[in-house]
Protein backbone atom coordinates (compact mmCIF):
# COMPACT_ATOMS: atom_id res chain seq x y z
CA UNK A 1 0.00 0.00 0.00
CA UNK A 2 1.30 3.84 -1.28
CA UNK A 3 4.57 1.89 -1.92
CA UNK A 4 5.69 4.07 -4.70
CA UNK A 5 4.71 7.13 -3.03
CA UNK A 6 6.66 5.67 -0.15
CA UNK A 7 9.43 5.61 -1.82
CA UNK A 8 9.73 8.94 -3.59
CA UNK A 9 8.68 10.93 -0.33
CA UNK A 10 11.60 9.21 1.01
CA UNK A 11 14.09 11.03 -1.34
CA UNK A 12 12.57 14.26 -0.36
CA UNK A 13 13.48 13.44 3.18
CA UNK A 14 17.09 12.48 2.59
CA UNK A 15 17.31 15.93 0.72
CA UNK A 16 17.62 17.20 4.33
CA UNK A 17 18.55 14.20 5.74
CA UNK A 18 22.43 14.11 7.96
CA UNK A 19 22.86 18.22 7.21
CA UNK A 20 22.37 19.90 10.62
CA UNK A 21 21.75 23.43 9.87
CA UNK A 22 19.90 24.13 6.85
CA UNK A 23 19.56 26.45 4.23
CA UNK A 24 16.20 27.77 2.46
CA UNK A 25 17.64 26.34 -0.52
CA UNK A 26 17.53 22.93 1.12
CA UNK A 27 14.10 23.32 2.36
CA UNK A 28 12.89 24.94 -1.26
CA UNK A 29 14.58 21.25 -2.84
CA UNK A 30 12.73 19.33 -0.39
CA UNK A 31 9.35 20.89 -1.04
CA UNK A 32 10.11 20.57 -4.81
CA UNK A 33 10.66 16.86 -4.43
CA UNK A 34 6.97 16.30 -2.07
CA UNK A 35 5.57 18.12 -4.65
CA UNK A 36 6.54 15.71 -7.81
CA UNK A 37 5.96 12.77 -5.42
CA UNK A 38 2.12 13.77 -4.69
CA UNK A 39 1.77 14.86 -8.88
CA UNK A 40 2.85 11.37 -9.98
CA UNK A 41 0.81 9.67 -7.28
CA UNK A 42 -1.69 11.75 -9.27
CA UNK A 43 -3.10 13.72 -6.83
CA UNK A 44 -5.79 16.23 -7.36
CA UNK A 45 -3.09 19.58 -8.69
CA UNK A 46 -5.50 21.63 -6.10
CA UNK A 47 -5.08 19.69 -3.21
CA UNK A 48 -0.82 19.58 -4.37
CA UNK A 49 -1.31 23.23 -4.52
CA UNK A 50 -2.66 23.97 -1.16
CA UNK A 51 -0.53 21.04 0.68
CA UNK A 52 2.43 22.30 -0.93
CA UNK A 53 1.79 26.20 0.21
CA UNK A 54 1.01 24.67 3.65
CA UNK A 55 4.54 23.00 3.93
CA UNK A 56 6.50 25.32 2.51
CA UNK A 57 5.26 28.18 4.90
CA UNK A 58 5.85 25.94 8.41
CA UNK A 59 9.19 24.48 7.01
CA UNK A 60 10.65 27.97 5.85
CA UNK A 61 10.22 28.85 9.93
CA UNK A 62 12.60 29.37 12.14
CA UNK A 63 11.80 25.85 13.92
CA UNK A 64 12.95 23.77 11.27
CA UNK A 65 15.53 26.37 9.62
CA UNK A 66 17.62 26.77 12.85
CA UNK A 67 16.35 22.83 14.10
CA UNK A 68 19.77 20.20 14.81
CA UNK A 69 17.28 17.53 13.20
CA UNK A 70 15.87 19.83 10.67
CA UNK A 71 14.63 16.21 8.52
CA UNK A 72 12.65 14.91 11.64
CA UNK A 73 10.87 18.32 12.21
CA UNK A 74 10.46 18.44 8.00
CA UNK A 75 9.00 15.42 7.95
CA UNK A 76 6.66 15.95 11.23
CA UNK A 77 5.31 19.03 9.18
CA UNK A 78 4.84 16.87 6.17
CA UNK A 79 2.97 14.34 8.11
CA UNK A 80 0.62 16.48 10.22
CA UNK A 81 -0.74 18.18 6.61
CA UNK A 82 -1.45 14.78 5.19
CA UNK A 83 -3.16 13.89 8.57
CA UNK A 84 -5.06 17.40 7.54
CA UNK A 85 -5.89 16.68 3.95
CA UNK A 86 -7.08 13.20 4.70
CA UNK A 87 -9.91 14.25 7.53
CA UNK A 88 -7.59 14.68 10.75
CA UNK A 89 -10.33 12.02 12.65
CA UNK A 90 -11.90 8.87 11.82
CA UNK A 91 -15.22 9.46 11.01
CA UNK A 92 -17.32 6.11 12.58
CA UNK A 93 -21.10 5.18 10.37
CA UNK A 94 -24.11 7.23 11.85
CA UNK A 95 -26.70 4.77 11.81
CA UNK A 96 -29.33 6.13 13.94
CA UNK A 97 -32.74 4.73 12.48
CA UNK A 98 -34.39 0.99 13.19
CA UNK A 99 -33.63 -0.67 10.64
CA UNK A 100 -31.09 1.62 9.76
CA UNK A 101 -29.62 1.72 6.05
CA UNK A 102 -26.77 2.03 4.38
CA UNK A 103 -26.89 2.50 0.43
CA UNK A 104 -24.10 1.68 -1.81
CA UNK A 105 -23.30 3.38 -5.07
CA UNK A 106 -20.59 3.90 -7.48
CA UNK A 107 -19.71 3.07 -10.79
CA UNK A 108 -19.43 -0.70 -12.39
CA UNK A 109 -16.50 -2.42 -10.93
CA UNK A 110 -15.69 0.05 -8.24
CA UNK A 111 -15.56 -2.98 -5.81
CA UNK A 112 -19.19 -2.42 -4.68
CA UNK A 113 -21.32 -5.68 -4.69
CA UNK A 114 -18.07 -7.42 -2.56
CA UNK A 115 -17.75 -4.39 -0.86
CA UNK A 116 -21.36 -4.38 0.94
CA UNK A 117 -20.60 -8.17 1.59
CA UNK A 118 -17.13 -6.73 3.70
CA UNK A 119 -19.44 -4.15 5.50
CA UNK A 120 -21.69 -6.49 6.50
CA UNK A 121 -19.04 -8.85 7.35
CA UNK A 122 -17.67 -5.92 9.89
CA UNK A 123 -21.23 -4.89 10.84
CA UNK A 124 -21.71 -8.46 12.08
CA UNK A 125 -18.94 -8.64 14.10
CA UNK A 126 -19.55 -5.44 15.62
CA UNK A 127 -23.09 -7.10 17.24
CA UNK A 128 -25.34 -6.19 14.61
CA UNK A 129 -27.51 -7.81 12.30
CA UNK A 130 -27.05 -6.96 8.50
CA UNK A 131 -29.59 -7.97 5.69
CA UNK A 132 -28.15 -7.57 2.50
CA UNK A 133 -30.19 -6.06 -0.45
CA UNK A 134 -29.37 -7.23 -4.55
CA UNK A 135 -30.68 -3.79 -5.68
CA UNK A 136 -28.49 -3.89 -9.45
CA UNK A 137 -30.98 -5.32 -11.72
CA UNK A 138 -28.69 -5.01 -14.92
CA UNK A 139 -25.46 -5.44 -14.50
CA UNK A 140 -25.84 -9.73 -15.64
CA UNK A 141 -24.70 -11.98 -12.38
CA UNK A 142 -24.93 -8.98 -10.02
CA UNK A 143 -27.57 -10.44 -7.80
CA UNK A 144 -26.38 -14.03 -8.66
CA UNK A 145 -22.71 -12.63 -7.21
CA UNK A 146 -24.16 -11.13 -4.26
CA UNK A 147 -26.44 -14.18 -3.06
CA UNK A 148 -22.83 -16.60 -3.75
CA UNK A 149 -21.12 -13.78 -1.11
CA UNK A 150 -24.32 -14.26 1.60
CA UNK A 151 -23.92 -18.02 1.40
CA UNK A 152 -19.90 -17.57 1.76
CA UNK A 153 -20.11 -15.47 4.94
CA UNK A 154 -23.59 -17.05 6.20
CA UNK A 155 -25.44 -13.84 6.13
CA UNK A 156 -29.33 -13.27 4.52
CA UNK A 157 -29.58 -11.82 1.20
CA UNK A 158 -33.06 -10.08 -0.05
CA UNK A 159 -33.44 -10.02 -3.96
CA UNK A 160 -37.66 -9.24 -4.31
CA UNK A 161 -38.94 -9.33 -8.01
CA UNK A 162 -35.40 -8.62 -9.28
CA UNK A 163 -37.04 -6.60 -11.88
CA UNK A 164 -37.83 -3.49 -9.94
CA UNK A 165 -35.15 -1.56 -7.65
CA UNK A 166 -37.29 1.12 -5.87
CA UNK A 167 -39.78 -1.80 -5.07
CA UNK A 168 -37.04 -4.61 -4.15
CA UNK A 169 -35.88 -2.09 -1.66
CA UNK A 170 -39.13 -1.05 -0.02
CA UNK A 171 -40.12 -4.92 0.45
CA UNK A 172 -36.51 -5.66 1.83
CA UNK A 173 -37.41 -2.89 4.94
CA UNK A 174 -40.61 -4.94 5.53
CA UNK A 175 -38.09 -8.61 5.16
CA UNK A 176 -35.87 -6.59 7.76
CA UNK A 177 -38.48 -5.53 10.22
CA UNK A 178 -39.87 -8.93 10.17
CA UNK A 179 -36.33 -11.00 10.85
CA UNK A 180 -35.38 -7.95 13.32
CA UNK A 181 -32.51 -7.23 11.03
CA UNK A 182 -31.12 -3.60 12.57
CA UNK A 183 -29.01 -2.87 9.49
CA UNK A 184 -30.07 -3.50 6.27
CA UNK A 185 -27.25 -2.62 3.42
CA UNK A 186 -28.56 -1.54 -0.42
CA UNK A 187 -26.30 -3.08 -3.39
CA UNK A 188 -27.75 -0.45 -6.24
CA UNK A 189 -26.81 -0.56 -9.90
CA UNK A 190 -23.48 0.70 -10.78
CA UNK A 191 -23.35 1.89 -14.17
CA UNK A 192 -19.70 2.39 -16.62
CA UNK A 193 -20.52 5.80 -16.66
CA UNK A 194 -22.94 8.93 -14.77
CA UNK A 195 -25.86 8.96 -16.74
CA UNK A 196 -29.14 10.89 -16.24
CA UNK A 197 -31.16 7.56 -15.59
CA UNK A 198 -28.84 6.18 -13.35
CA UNK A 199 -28.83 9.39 -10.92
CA UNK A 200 -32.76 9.68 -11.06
CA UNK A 201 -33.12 5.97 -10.01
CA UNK A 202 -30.74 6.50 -7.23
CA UNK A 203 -32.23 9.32 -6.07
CA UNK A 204 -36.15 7.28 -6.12
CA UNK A 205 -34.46 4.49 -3.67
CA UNK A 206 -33.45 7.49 -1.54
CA UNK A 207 -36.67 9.31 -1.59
CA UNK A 208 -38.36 5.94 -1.02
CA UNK A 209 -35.82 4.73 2.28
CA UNK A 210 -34.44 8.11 3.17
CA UNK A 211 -31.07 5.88 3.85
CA UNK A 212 -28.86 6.85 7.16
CA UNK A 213 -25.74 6.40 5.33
CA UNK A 214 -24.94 6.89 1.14
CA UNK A 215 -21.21 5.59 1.09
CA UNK A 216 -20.23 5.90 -2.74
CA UNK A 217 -17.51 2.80 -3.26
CA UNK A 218 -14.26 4.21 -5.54
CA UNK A 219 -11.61 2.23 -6.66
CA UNK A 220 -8.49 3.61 -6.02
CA UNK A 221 -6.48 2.69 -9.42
CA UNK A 222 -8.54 4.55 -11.45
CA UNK A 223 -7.40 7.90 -10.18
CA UNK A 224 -8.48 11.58 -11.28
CA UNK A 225 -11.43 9.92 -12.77
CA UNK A 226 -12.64 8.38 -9.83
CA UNK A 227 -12.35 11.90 -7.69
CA UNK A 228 -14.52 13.50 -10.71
CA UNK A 229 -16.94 10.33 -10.41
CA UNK A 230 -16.74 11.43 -6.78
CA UNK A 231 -17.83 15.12 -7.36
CA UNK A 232 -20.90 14.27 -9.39
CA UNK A 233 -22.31 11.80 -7.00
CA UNK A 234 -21.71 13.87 -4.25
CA UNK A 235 -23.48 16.88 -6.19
CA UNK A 236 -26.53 14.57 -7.22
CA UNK A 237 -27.19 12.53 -4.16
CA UNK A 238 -25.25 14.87 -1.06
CA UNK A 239 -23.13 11.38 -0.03
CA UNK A 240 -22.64 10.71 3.86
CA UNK A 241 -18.92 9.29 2.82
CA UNK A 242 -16.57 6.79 0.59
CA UNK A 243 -15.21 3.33 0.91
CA UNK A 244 -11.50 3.47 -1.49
CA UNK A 245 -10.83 -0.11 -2.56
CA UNK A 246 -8.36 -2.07 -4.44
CA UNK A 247 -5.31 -0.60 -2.17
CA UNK A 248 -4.02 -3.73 -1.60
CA UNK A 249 -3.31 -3.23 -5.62
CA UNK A 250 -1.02 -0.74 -7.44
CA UNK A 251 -2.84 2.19 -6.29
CA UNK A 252 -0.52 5.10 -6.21
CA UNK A 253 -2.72 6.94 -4.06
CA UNK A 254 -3.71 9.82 -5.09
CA UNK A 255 -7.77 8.98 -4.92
CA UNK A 256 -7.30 8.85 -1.13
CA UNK A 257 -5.35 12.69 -1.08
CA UNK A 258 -7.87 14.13 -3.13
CA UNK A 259 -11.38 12.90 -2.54
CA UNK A 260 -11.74 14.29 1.08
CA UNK A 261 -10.33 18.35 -0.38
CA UNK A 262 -12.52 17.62 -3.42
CA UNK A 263 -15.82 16.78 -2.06
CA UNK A 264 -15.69 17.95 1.55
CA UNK A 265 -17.35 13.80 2.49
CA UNK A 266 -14.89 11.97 4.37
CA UNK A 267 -13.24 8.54 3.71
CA UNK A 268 -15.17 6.14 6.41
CA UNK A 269 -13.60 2.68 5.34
CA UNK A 270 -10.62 1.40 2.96
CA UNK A 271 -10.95 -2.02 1.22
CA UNK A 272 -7.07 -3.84 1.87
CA UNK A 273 -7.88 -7.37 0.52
CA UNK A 274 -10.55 -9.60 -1.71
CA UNK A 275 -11.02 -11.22 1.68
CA UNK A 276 -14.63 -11.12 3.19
CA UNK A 277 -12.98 -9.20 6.29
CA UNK A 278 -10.76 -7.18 3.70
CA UNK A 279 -12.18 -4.10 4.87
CA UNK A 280 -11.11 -1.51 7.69
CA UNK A 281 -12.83 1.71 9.18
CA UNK A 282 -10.18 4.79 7.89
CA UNK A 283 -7.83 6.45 10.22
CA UNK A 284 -6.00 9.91 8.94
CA UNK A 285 -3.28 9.71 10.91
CA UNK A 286 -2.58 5.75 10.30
CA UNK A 287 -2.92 5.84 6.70
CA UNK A 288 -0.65 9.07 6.96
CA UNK A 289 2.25 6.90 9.14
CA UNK A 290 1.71 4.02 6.50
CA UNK A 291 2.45 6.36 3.53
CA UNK A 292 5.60 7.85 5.38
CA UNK A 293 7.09 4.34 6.44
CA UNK A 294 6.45 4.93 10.39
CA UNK A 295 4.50 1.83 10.10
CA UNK A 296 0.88 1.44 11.34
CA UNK A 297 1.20 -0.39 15.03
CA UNK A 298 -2.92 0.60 16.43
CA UNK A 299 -4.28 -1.04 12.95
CA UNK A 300 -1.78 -4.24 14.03
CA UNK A 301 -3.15 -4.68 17.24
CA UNK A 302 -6.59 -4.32 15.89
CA UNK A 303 -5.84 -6.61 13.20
CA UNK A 304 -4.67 -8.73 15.68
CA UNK A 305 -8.04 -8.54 17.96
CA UNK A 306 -10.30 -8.80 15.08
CA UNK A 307 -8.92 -12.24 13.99
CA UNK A 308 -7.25 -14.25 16.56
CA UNK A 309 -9.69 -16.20 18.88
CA UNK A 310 -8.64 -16.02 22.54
CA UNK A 311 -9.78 -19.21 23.78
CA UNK A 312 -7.22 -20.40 21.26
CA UNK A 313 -4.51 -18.24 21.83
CA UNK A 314 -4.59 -19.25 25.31
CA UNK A 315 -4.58 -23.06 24.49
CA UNK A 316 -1.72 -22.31 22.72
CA UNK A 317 -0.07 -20.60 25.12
CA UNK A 318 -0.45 -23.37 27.86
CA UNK A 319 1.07 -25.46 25.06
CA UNK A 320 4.09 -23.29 24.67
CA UNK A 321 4.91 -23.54 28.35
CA UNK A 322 4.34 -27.11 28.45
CA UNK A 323 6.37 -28.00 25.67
CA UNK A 324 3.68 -29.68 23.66
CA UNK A 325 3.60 -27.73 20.82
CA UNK A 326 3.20 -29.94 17.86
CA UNK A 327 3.07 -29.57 13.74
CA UNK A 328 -1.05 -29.75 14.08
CA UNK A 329 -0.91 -26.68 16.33
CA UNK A 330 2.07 -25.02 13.88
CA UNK A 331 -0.43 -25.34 10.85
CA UNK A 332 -3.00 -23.47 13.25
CA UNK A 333 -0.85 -21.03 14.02
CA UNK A 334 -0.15 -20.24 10.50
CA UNK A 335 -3.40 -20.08 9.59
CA UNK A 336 -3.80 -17.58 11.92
CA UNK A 337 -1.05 -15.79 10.68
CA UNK A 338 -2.88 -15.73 7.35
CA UNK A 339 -5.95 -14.07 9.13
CA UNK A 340 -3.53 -10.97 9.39
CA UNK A 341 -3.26 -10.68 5.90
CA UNK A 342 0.04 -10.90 3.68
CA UNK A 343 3.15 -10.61 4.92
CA UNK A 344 3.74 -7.44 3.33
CA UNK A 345 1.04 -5.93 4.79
CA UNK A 346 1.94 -7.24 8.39
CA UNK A 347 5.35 -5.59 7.86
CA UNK A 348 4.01 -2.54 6.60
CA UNK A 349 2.76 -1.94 9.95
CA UNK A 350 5.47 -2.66 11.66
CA UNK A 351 7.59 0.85 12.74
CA UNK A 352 11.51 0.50 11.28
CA UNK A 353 10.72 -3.09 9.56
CA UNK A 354 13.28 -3.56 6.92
CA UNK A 355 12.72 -2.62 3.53
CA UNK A 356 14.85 -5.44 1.71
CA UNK A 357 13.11 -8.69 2.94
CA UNK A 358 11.89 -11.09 0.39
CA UNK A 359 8.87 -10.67 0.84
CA UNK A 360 7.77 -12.78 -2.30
CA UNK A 361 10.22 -15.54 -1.02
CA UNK A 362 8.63 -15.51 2.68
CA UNK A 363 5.25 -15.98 1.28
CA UNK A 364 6.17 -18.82 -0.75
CA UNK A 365 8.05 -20.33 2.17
CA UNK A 366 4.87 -20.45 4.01
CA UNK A 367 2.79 -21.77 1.58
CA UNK A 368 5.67 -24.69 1.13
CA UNK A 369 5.61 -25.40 4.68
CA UNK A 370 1.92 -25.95 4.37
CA UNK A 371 2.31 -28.15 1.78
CA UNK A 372 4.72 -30.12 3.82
CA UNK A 373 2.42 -30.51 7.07
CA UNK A 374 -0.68 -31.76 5.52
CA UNK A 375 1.18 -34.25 3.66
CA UNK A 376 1.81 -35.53 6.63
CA UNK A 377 -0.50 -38.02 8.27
CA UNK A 378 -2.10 -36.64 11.83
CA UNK A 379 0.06 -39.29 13.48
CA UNK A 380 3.59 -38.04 12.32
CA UNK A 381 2.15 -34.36 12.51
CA UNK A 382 1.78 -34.76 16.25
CA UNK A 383 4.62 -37.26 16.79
CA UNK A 384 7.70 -35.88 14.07
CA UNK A 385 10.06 -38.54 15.32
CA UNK A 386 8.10 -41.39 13.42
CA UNK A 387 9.55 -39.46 10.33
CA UNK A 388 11.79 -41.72 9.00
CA UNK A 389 13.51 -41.07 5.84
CA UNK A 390 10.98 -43.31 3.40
CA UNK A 391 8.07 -41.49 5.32
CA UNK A 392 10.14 -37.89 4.46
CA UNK A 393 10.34 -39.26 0.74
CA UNK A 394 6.52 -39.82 0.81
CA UNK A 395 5.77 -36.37 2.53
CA UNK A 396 8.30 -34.88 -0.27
CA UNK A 397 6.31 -36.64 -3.78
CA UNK A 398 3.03 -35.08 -1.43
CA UNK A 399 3.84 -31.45 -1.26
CA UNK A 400 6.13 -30.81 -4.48
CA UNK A 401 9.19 -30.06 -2.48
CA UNK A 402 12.42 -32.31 -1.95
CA UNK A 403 13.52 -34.18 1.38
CA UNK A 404 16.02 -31.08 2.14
CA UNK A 405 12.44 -28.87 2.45
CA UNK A 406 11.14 -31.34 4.74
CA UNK A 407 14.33 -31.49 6.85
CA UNK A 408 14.97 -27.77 6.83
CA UNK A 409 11.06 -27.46 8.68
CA UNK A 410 11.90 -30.35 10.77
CA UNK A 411 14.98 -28.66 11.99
CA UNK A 412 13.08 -25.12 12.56
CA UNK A 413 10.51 -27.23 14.70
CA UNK A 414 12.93 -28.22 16.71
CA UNK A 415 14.60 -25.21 17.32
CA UNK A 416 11.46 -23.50 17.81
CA UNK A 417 10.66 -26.45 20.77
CA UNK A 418 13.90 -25.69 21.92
CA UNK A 419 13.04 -21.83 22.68
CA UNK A 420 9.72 -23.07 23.63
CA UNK A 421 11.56 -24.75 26.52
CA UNK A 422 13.87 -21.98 27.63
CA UNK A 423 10.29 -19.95 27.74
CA UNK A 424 8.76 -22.41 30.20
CA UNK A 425 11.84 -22.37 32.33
CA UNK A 426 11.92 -18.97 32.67
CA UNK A 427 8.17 -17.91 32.69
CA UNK A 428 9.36 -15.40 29.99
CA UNK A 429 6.75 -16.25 27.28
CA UNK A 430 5.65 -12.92 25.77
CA UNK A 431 2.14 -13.08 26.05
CA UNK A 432 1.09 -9.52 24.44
CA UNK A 433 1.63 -11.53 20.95
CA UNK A 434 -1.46 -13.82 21.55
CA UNK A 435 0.87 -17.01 20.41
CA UNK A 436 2.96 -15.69 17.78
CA UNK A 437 5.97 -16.13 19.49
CA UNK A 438 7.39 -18.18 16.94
C-alpha cells in the first residue's frame, strides 16, 4: 500500500537528511521533491497546490531552519498536513434509524457488490444484524454474485422481483423488520458511466428509504477519474462518505489525497484485501504513518483482535509452556497468521521493519511449509520422530518439495521447541503476541 509514493517521499526526506543546519535552498529542494511525489501519485493539482503552500510556509520557519534535526521536524510538518488533507479524525457510520440503512453506489466495478458483503461482514462482528439487499438489476450476475457472497459469509440476502429496484428495496425494509434485522445494506446498480437515468433511479431508492448512510464505493487505481466520479455523485445525491478499494493493488494513491479536499465527504472505510474481512474503518493519521514508512502499530493490534480467537490463543499458550507444541498446532498457528493478511502488509505496519526482505520468497516459504504438514499423516504431525527417511520421501512426492524442504522445517521445529523450553523455564513467554511467538 502507497509503496511508490513511499518511496519517492523518502528522497525528499534524505534531501535534508544528515545536514544539521539548513539552508532555504535545502528546504525549497525538499518541497520541490513532495511536490513531484504527490503529482505522480496523481493527486488532485489543487489539493498539491494547497498542501504544498502549507509546507513550505511551516518548514521555511525558524523551527525547522535553525532545528539540529531539521529532517525529523520536516517530515513531522509533512505528516501532520497529510493527517489534515485526509480528515484529521476517523469518522465512525451514523446509523441512527431501526432498521437503519446504508446505500451503496458507485460506478461498475468500483468494488461495490463485494464491498457491501465486507461491511456487512464488519457490521456483524460489531453485534449487529445486516440484511443484504441485490438492488443492481442489470449489471448480468450482479444479484447471482451477491447471493454466492451471503452463502460464503452465512449472512441473509433479499433479492424481491429482481425486476424493480425502488420496489425490491421497499419490500426488503418490511423482510428486515420482520427478521429484526437492525441494518439493512442496499447493493444499487453501478453503471460504466454517470448517466441521467442512473442518478434519477438512485435518487427514487433514496426518496423511497431516506437511507442513514450513502457511502459511494471508488476504486483507487482509477485515479483523477474516480475523484470526478466522486464530485458528481456527491453533487446529485449529497453522499454521507466513501469506501476506497483495491489498495491492496497498485494504487498510487492519489484517490485517497484528493477525494476528502474535493468533495468535503470523508473517507469512512478502505478495502485492503478480496477477503470477506478485507475491509477496515479509515484512520488519517494511520494511513498518513503508513504512507511515510512509520508503520501502522494501532491497525496491528486491531488486526490482531479482530482475527485471533482467545480461547485459542490461550490453548496455545499453555502449550508453549508445556512443551507440547506440535506440527497440528504449527499449521493453526499459521493459519492464523494468514488471518492478518500478507506478509507485506503485516510488515508494513510494523515501525523500522526492513525494507529489503523477500517478501515474495517468505510468502512462498509459508505456503511450502503448508504443503509439507498436511502431507503428513495426523500421526507423524503430532509425533515428528516417526519421520523416518521413506516417510520424508513420501511427505516430499506429497507437497512438491524435496527431502532437504522437509528437513529444513523439521529442523526449525525443533529449534522453535527448543526456545519453547527456555520460555517455560523462565516464565518469559511474551504473552502480548497472543501465540505468535514463533
Amino acid at each position: 500500500m502507497f509503496e511508490n509514493l513511499q518511496e519517492k517521499l523518502g528522497r525528499a526526506f534524505k534531501l535534508l537528511s544528515g545536514k544539521g543546519r539548513i539552508s532555504e535552498k535545502n528546504i525549497e529542494d525538499a518541497v520541490k521533491q513532495v511536490k513531484l511525489s504527490l503529482l505522480e501519485a496523481d493527486v488532485n493539482y489543487k489539493v498539491v497546490k494547497e498542501f504544498i503552500g502549507g509546507i513550505t510556509e511551516k518548514a521555511l520557519g525558524e523551527e525547522v531552519l535553525k532545528s539540529f534535526t531539521p529532517d525529523q521536524q520536516f517530515i513531522k510538518i509533512v505528516r501532520d498536513e497529510l493527517i489534515k488533507m485526509l480528515g484529521e479524525k476517523s469518522v465512525p457510520l451514523k446509523l441512527s434509524s431501526q432498521p437503519s440503512k446504508i446505500m451503496m453506489v458507485g460506478l461498475q466495478g468500483s468494488g461495490k457488490t463485494t464491498t457491501t458483503a465486507k461491511l456487512g461482514t464488519l457490521l456483524r462482528k460489531e453485534g449487529r444484524k445486516p440484511l443484504l439487499v441485490a438492488a443492481d438489476v442489470y449489471r448480468p450476475a450482479a444479484i447471482d454474485q451477491l447471493m454466492q457472497l451471503g452463502k460464503q459469509i452465512d449472512m441473509p440476502v433479499f433479492t424481491g422481483d429482481r425486476k424493480n429496484p425502488v420496489k425490491i428495496v421497499q419490500e426488503a425494509m418490511q423482510q428486515a423488520v420482520r427478521n429484526i434485522n437492525d441494518v439493512v445494506i442496499l447493493d444499487t446498480a453501478g453503471r460504466l458511466h454517470i448517466d441521467d437515468a442512473m442518478m434519477r433511479e438512485l435518487k427514487e431508492i433514496v426518496s423511497a428509504v431516506k437511507p442513514d448512510e450513502i457511502l459511494m464505493v471508488v476504486d483507487a487505481m482509477t485515479g483523477q477519474d474516480a475523484v470526478n466520479s466522486a464530485k458528481a455523485f456527491n453533487e446529485a445525491l449529497e453522499l454521507s462518505g466513501f469506501v476506497v478499494t483495491k489498495l491492496d493493488g497498485d494504487a498510487r494513491g492519489g484517490v485517497i489525497l484528493s477525494i476528502r479536499h474535493v468533495t468535503g465527504k470523508p473517507v469512512k472505510f478502505i478495502g485492503i484485501s478480496e477477503k470477506p474481512d478485507g475491509i477496515e474503518a479509515f484512520h488519517p493519521d494511520r494511513v498518513a504513518g503508513r504512507i511515510l514508512g512509520m508503520g501502522d502499530v494501532l491497525s496491528l493490534i486491531d488486526k490482531l483482535q479482530y482475527n485471533i480467537d482467545e480461547e485459542k490463543a490461550k490453548e496455545m499458550e499453555e502449550k508453549f509452556l508445556k512443551n507440547k507444541f506440535d506440527l497440528e498446532d504449527f499449521l493453526d498457528q499459521l493459519k492464523e497468521v494468514k488471518k492478518l493478511g500478507s506478509i507485506a502488509d503485516i510488515m508494513e505496519m510494523i515501525p523500522g521493519a526492513p525494507k529489503d526482505v523477500d517478501l515474495a520468497g517468505s510468502e512462498k516459504s509459508m505456503k511450502r511449509t503448508e504443503a509439507i504438514i498436511h502431507s503428513m499423516t495426523s500421526k507423524e504431525r503430532r509425533n515428528p520422530k516417526l519421520l523416518n527417511y521413506s516417510r520424508k520421501q513420501r511427505v516430499a512426492r506429497g507437497s512438491g518439495t524435496t527431502i532437504q524442504d522437509v528437513n529444513k522445517l523439521l529442523k526449525s521445529y525443533d529449534q522453535m521447541r527448543s526456545m519453547m523450553k527456555q520460555f517455560g523455564r523462565k516464565g518469559k513467554l511474551l504473552k502480548g503476541m497472543k501465540g505468535f511467538s514463533f
